[in-house]
C-alpha atoms as a PDB file:
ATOM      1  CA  UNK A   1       0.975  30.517 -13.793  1.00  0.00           C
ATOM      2  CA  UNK A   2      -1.743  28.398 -12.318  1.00  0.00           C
ATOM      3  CA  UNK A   3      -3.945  30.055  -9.654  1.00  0.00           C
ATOM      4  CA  UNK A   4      -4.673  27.530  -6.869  1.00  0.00           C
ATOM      5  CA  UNK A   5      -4.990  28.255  -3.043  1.00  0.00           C
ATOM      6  CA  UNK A   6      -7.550  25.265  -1.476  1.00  0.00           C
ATOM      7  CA  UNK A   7      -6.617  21.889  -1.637  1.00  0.00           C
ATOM      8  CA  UNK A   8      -8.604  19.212   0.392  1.00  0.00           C
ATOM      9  CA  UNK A   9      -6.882  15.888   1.517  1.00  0.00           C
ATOM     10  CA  UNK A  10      -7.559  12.550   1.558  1.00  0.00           C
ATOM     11  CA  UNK A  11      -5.586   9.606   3.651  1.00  0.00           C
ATOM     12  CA  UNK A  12      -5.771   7.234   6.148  1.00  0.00           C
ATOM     13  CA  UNK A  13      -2.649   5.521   7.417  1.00  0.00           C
ATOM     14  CA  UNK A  14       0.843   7.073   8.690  1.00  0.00           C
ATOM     15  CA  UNK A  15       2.209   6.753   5.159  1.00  0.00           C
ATOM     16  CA  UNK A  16      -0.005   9.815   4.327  1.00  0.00           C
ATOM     17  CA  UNK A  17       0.648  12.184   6.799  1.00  0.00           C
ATOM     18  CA  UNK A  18       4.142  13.541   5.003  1.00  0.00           C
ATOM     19  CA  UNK A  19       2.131  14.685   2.237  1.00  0.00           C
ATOM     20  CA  UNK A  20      -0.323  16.228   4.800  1.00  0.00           C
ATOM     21  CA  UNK A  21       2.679  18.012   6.874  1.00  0.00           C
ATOM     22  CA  UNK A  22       4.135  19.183   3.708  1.00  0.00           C
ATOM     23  CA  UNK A  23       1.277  20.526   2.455  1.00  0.00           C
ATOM     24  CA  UNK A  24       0.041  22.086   5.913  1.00  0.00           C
ATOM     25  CA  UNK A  25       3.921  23.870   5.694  1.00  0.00           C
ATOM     26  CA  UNK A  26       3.168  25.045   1.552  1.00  0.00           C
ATOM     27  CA  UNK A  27       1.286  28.100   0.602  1.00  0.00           C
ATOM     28  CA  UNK A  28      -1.566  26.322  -0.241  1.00  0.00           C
ATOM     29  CA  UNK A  29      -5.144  26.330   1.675  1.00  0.00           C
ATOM     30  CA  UNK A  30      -5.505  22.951   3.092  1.00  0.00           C
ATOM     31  CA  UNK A  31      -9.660  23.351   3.817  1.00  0.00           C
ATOM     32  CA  UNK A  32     -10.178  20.223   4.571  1.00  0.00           C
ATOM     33  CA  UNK A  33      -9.027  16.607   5.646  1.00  0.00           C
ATOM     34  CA  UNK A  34     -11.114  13.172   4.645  1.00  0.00           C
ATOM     35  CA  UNK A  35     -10.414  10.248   6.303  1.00  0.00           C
ATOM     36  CA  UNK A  36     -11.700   7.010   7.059  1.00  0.00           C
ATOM     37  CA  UNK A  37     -14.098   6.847   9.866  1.00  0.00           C
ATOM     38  CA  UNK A  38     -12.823   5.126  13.376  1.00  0.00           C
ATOM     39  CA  UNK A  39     -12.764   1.771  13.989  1.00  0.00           C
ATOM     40  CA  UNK A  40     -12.188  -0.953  17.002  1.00  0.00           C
ATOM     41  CA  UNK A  41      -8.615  -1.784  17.033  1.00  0.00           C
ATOM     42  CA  UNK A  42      -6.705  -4.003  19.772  1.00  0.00           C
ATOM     43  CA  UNK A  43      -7.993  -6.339  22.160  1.00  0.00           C
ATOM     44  CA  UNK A  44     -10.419  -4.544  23.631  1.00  0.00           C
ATOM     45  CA  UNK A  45     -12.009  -3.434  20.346  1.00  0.00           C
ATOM     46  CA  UNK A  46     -11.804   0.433  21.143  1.00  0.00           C
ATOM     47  CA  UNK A  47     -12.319   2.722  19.034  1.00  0.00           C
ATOM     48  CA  UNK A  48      -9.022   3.802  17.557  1.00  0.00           C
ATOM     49  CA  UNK A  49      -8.477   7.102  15.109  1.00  0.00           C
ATOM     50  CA  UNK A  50      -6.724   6.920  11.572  1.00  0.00           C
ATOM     51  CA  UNK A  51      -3.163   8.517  11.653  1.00  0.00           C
ATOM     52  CA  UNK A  52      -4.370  11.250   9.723  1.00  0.00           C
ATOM     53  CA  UNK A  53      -6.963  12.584  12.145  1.00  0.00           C
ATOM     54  CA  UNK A  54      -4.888  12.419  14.543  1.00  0.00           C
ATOM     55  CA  UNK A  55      -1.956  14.870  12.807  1.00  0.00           C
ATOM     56  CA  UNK A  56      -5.061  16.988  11.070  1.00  0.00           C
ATOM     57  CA  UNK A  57      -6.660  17.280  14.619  1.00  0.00           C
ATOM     58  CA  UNK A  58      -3.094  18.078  16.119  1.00  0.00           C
ATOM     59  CA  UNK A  59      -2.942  21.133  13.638  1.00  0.00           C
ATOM     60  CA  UNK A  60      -5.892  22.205  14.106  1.00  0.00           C
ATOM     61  CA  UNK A  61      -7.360  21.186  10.623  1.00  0.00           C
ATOM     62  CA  UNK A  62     -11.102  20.109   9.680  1.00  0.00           C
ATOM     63  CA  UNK A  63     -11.893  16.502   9.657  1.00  0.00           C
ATOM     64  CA  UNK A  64     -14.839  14.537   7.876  1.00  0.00           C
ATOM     65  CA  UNK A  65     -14.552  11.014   8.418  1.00  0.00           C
ATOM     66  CA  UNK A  66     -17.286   9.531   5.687  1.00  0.00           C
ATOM     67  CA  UNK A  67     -18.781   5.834   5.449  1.00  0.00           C
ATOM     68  CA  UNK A  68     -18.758   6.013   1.840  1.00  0.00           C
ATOM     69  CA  UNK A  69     -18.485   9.271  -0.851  1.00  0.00           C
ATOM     70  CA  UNK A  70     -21.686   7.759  -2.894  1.00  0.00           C
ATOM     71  CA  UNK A  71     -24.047   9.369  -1.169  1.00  0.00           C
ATOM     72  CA  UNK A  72     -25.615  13.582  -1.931  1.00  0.00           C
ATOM     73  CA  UNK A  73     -24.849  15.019   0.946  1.00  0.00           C
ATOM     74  CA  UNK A  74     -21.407  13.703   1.104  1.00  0.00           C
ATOM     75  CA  UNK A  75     -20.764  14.955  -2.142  1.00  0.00           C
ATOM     76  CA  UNK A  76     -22.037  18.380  -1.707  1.00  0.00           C
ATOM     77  CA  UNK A  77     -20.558  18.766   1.547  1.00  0.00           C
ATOM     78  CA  UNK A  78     -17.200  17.832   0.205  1.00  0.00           C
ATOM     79  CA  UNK A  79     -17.885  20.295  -3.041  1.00  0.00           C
ATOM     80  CA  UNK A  80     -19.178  23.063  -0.348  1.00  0.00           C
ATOM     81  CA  UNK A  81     -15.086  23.197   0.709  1.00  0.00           C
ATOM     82  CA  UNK A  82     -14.502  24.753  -2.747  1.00  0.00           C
ATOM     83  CA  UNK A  83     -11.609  22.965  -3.603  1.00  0.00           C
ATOM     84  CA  UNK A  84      -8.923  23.659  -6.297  1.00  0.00           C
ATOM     85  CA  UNK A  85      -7.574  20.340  -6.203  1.00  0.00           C
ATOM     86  CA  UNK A  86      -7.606  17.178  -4.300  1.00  0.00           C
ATOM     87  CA  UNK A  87      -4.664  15.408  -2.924  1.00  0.00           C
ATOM     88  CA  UNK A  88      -5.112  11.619  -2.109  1.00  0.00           C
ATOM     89  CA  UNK A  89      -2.654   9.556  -0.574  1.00  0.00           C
ATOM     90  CA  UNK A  90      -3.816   5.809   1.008  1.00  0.00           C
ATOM     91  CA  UNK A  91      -7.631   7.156   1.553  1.00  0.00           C
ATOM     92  CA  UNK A  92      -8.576   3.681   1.152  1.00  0.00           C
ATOM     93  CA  UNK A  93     -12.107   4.307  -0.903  1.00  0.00           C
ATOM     94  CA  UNK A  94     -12.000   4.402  -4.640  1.00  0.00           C
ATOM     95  CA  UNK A  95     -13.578   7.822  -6.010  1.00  0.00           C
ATOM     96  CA  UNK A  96     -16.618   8.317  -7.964  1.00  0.00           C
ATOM     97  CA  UNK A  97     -16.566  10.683 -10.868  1.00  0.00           C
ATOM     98  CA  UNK A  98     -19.118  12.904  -8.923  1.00  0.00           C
ATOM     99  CA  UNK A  99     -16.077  13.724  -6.297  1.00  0.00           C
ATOM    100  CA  UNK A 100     -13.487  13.705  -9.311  1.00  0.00           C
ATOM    101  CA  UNK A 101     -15.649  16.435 -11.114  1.00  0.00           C
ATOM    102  CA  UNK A 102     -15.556  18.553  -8.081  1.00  0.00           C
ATOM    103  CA  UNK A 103     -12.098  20.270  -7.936  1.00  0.00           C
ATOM    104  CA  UNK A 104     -10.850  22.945 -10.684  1.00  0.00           C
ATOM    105  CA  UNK A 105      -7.892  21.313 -11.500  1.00  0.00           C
ATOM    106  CA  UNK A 106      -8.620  17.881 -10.600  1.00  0.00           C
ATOM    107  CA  UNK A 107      -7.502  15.174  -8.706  1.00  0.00           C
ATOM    108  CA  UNK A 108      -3.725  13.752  -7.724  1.00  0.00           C
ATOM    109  CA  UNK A 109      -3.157   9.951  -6.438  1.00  0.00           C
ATOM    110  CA  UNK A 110       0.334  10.005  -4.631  1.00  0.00           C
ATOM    111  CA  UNK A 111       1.154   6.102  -4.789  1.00  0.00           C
ATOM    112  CA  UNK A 112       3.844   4.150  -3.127  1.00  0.00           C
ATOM    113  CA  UNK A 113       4.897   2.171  -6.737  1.00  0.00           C
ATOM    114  CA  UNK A 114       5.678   2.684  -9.971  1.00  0.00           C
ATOM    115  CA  UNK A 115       2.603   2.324 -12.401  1.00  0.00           C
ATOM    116  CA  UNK A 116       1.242   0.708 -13.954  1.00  0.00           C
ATOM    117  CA  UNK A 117       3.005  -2.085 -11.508  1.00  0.00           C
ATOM    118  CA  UNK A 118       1.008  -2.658  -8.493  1.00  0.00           C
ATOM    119  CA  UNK A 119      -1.914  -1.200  -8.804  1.00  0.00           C
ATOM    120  CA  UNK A 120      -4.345  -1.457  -5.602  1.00  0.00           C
ATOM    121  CA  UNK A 121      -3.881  -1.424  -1.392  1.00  0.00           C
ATOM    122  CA  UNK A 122      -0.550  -3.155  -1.029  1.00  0.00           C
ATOM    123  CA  UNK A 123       2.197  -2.272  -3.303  1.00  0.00           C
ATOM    124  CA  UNK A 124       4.609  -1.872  -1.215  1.00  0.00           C
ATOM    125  CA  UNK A 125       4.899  -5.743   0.562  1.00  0.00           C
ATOM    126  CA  UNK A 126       3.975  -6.671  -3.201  1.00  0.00           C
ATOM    127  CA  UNK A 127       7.241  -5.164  -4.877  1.00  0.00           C
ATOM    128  CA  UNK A 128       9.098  -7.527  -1.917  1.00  0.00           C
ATOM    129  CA  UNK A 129       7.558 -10.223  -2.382  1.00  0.00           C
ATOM    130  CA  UNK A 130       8.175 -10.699  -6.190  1.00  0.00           C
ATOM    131  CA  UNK A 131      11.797 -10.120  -5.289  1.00  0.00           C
ATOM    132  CA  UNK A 132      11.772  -6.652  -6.972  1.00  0.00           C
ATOM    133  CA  UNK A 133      15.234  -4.502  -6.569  1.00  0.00           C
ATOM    134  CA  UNK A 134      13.329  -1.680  -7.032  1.00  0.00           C
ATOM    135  CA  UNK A 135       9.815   0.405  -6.504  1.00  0.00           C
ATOM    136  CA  UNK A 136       9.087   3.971  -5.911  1.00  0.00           C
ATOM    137  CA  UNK A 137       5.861   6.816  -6.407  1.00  0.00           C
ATOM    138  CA  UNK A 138       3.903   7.727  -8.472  1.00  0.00           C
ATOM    139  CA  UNK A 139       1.870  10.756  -8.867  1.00  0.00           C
ATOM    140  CA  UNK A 140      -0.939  10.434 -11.111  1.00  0.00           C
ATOM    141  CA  UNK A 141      -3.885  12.228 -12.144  1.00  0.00           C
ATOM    142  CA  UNK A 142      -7.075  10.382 -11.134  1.00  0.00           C
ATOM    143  CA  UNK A 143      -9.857   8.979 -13.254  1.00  0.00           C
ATOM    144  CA  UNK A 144     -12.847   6.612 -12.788  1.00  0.00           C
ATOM    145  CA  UNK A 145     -10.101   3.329 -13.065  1.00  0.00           C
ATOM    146  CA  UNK A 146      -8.106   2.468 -10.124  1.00  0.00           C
ATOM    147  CA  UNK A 147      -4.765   3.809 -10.033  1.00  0.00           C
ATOM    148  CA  UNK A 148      -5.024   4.038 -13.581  1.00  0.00           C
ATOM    149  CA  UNK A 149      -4.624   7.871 -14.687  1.00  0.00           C
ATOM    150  CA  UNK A 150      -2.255   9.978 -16.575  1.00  0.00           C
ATOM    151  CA  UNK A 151       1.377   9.596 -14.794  1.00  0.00           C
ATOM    152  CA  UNK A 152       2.511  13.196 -14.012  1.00  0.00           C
ATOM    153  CA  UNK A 153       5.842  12.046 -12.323  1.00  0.00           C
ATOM    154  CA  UNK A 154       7.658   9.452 -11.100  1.00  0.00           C
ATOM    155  CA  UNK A 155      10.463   8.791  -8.178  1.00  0.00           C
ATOM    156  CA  UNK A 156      12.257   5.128  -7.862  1.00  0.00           C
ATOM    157  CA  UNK A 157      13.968   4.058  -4.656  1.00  0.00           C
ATOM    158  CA  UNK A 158      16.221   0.475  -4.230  1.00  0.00           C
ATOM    159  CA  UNK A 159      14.587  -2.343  -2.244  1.00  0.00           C
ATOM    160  CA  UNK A 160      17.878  -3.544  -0.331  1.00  0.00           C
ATOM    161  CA  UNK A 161      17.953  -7.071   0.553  1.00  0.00           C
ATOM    162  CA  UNK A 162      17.261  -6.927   4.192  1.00  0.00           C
ATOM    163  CA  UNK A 163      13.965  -4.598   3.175  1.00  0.00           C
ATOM    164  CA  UNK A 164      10.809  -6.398   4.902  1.00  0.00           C
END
Protein backbone atom coordinates (compact mmCIF):
# COMPACT_ATOMS: atom_id res chain seq x y z
CA UNK A 1 0.00 0.00 0.00
CA UNK A 2 1.05 3.48 -0.93
CA UNK A 3 1.92 5.83 1.97
CA UNK A 4 0.55 9.33 1.20
CA UNK A 5 -0.94 11.89 3.75
CA UNK A 6 -0.27 15.73 2.10
CA UNK A 7 -1.73 16.61 -0.97
CA UNK A 8 -1.70 20.33 -2.15
CA UNK A 9 -4.45 21.66 -4.59
CA UNK A 10 -4.66 23.55 -7.41
CA UNK A 11 -8.03 25.26 -9.05
CA UNK A 12 -9.66 28.19 -9.86
CA UNK A 13 -13.29 28.14 -10.92
CA UNK A 14 -16.50 26.44 -9.17
CA UNK A 15 -15.93 23.33 -11.28
CA UNK A 16 -12.98 22.59 -8.90
CA UNK A 17 -14.23 22.93 -5.66
CA UNK A 18 -15.93 19.14 -5.60
CA UNK A 19 -12.61 17.77 -5.85
CA UNK A 20 -11.50 20.24 -3.09
CA UNK A 21 -14.64 19.27 -0.71
CA UNK A 22 -14.00 15.71 -1.35
CA UNK A 23 -10.68 15.79 -0.63
CA UNK A 24 -11.04 18.22 2.52
CA UNK A 25 -13.76 15.15 3.70
CA UNK A 26 -10.79 12.10 2.72
CA UNK A 27 -8.05 11.10 5.02
CA UNK A 28 -5.65 12.86 3.24
CA UNK A 29 -3.62 16.17 4.43
CA UNK A 30 -4.80 18.88 2.22
CA UNK A 31 -1.61 21.49 3.20
CA UNK A 32 -2.26 23.70 0.89
CA UNK A 33 -4.58 25.44 -1.78
CA UNK A 34 -3.11 27.41 -5.12
CA UNK A 35 -5.19 29.50 -6.87
CA UNK A 36 -5.23 32.18 -9.22
CA UNK A 37 -4.68 35.56 -7.82
CA UNK A 38 -7.89 38.11 -7.65
CA UNK A 39 -9.01 40.01 -10.26
CA UNK A 40 -11.62 43.04 -11.16
CA UNK A 41 -14.80 41.47 -12.10
CA UNK A 42 -18.28 43.36 -12.79
CA UNK A 43 -18.93 46.79 -13.54
CA UNK A 44 -17.24 48.36 -11.11
CA UNK A 45 -14.01 46.41 -11.67
CA UNK A 46 -13.71 45.14 -7.94
CA UNK A 47 -11.70 42.91 -6.97
CA UNK A 48 -13.47 39.58 -6.97
CA UNK A 49 -11.95 36.08 -5.36
CA UNK A 50 -11.67 32.69 -7.38
CA UNK A 51 -14.32 30.09 -6.19
CA UNK A 52 -11.72 28.16 -4.70
CA UNK A 53 -10.48 30.71 -2.18
CA UNK A 54 -13.45 31.34 -1.27
CA UNK A 55 -14.47 27.41 -0.19
CA UNK A 56 -10.53 26.94 0.98
CA UNK A 57 -10.92 30.20 3.10
CA UNK A 58 -14.47 28.95 4.30
CA UNK A 59 -12.65 25.75 5.71
CA UNK A 60 -10.19 27.22 7.06
CA UNK A 61 -7.44 26.01 4.55
CA UNK A 62 -4.09 27.88 3.39
CA UNK A 63 -4.23 29.90 0.30
CA UNK A 64 -1.32 31.13 -2.09
CA UNK A 65 -2.63 32.92 -4.90
CA UNK A 66 0.69 33.15 -7.36
CA UNK A 67 1.22 35.44 -10.58
CA UNK A 68 3.06 32.80 -12.22
CA UNK A 69 4.92 29.29 -10.75
CA UNK A 70 8.28 30.27 -12.86
CA UNK A 71 9.74 32.07 -10.46
CA UNK A 72 12.39 30.51 -7.09
CA UNK A 73 10.63 31.49 -4.47
CA UNK A 74 7.38 30.30 -5.75
CA UNK A 75 8.76 27.09 -6.31
CA UNK A 76 10.37 26.57 -3.05
CA UNK A 77 7.59 27.89 -1.20
CA UNK A 78 5.25 25.52 -2.89
CA UNK A 79 8.01 22.50 -2.32
CA UNK A 80 8.36 23.88 1.50
CA UNK A 81 4.45 22.33 1.87
CA UNK A 82 6.05 18.87 1.47
CA UNK A 83 3.66 17.47 -0.69
CA UNK A 84 2.94 13.79 -1.59
CA UNK A 85 1.01 14.59 -4.51
CA UNK A 86 -0.63 17.37 -6.30
CA UNK A 87 -4.18 17.52 -7.34
CA UNK A 88 -5.07 20.03 -10.19
CA UNK A 89 -8.36 20.69 -11.38
CA UNK A 90 -9.03 24.11 -13.77
CA UNK A 91 -5.82 25.99 -12.08
CA UNK A 92 -5.61 27.77 -15.23
CA UNK A 93 -1.49 27.97 -15.48
CA UNK A 94 0.32 25.22 -17.26
CA UNK A 95 3.10 23.59 -14.87
CA UNK A 96 6.73 23.65 -15.21
CA UNK A 97 8.68 20.52 -14.61
CA UNK A 98 10.33 22.30 -11.56
CA UNK A 99 6.66 22.13 -9.74
CA UNK A 100 6.01 18.59 -11.42
CA UNK A 101 9.34 17.28 -9.80
CA UNK A 102 8.21 18.43 -6.47
CA UNK A 103 5.64 15.87 -5.14
CA UNK A 104 6.59 12.05 -4.26
CA UNK A 105 4.16 10.58 -6.27
CA UNK A 106 3.54 13.15 -8.75
CA UNK A 107 1.05 15.08 -10.23
CA UNK A 108 -2.92 14.34 -11.22
CA UNK A 109 -4.90 16.63 -13.91
CA UNK A 110 -8.71 15.98 -13.19
CA UNK A 111 -10.19 17.16 -16.70
CA UNK A 112 -13.71 17.73 -17.74
CA UNK A 113 -13.22 15.48 -21.31
CA UNK A 114 -12.13 12.53 -22.52
CA UNK A 115 -8.43 12.65 -23.84
CA UNK A 116 -6.87 13.02 -25.92
CA UNK A 117 -10.21 15.03 -27.24
CA UNK A 118 -10.19 18.52 -26.12
CA UNK A 119 -7.26 19.25 -24.82
CA UNK A 120 -6.90 22.96 -23.30
CA UNK A 121 -9.40 25.67 -21.22
CA UNK A 122 -12.75 24.88 -22.75
CA UNK A 123 -13.70 21.37 -23.29
CA UNK A 124 -16.67 21.35 -22.06
CA UNK A 125 -18.68 24.17 -24.55
CA UNK A 126 -16.23 22.43 -27.16
CA UNK A 127 -17.77 18.78 -26.90
CA UNK A 128 -21.34 20.91 -27.60
CA UNK A 129 -20.43 22.63 -30.06
CA UNK A 130 -19.14 19.80 -32.40
CA UNK A 131 -22.48 18.20 -31.69
CA UNK A 132 -20.83 15.48 -29.52
CA UNK A 133 -23.44 12.91 -27.68
CA UNK A 134 -20.98 12.37 -25.34
CA UNK A 135 -17.84 13.74 -23.04
CA UNK A 136 -16.73 12.96 -19.61
CA UNK A 137 -13.14 13.11 -17.19
CA UNK A 138 -10.27 12.32 -17.30
CA UNK A 139 -7.69 11.80 -14.74
CA UNK A 140 -4.29 11.90 -15.95
CA UNK A 141 -0.91 11.98 -14.71
CA UNK A 142 0.83 15.26 -15.61
CA UNK A 143 3.90 15.91 -17.70
CA UNK A 144 5.63 18.93 -19.32
CA UNK A 145 2.73 18.69 -22.48
CA UNK A 146 -0.61 20.07 -21.90
CA UNK A 147 -3.14 17.71 -20.91
CA UNK A 148 -1.08 15.23 -22.45
CA UNK A 149 0.01 12.52 -19.70
CA UNK A 150 -0.54 8.95 -18.96
CA UNK A 151 -4.56 8.39 -18.65
CA UNK A 152 -5.08 6.72 -15.21
CA UNK A 153 -8.97 6.60 -15.59
CA UNK A 154 -11.69 7.63 -17.34
CA UNK A 155 -15.65 8.46 -16.65
CA UNK A 156 -18.13 9.33 -19.78
CA UNK A 157 -21.41 11.14 -19.23
CA UNK A 158 -24.31 11.81 -22.27
CA UNK A 159 -24.59 15.36 -23.62
CA UNK A 160 -28.57 15.45 -23.93
CA UNK A 161 -29.87 17.61 -26.55
CA UNK A 162 -31.09 20.50 -24.58
CA UNK A 163 -27.30 20.54 -22.85
CA UNK A 164 -25.95 24.30 -23.35
Amino acid sequence: MIEMTRIVFMGTPEFSIPTLSGLVQSEYEVAAVYTQPDRPAGRSRGMAFPPVKAFAQNVSLPVFQPQSLRNKYEVQQLANHSPDLLVVVAYGLILPSDVLKIPKFGCLNIHPSLLPGYRGPSPVASAILAGDEETGVTIMLMNEGIDSGPILAQQSVTIDPQDT
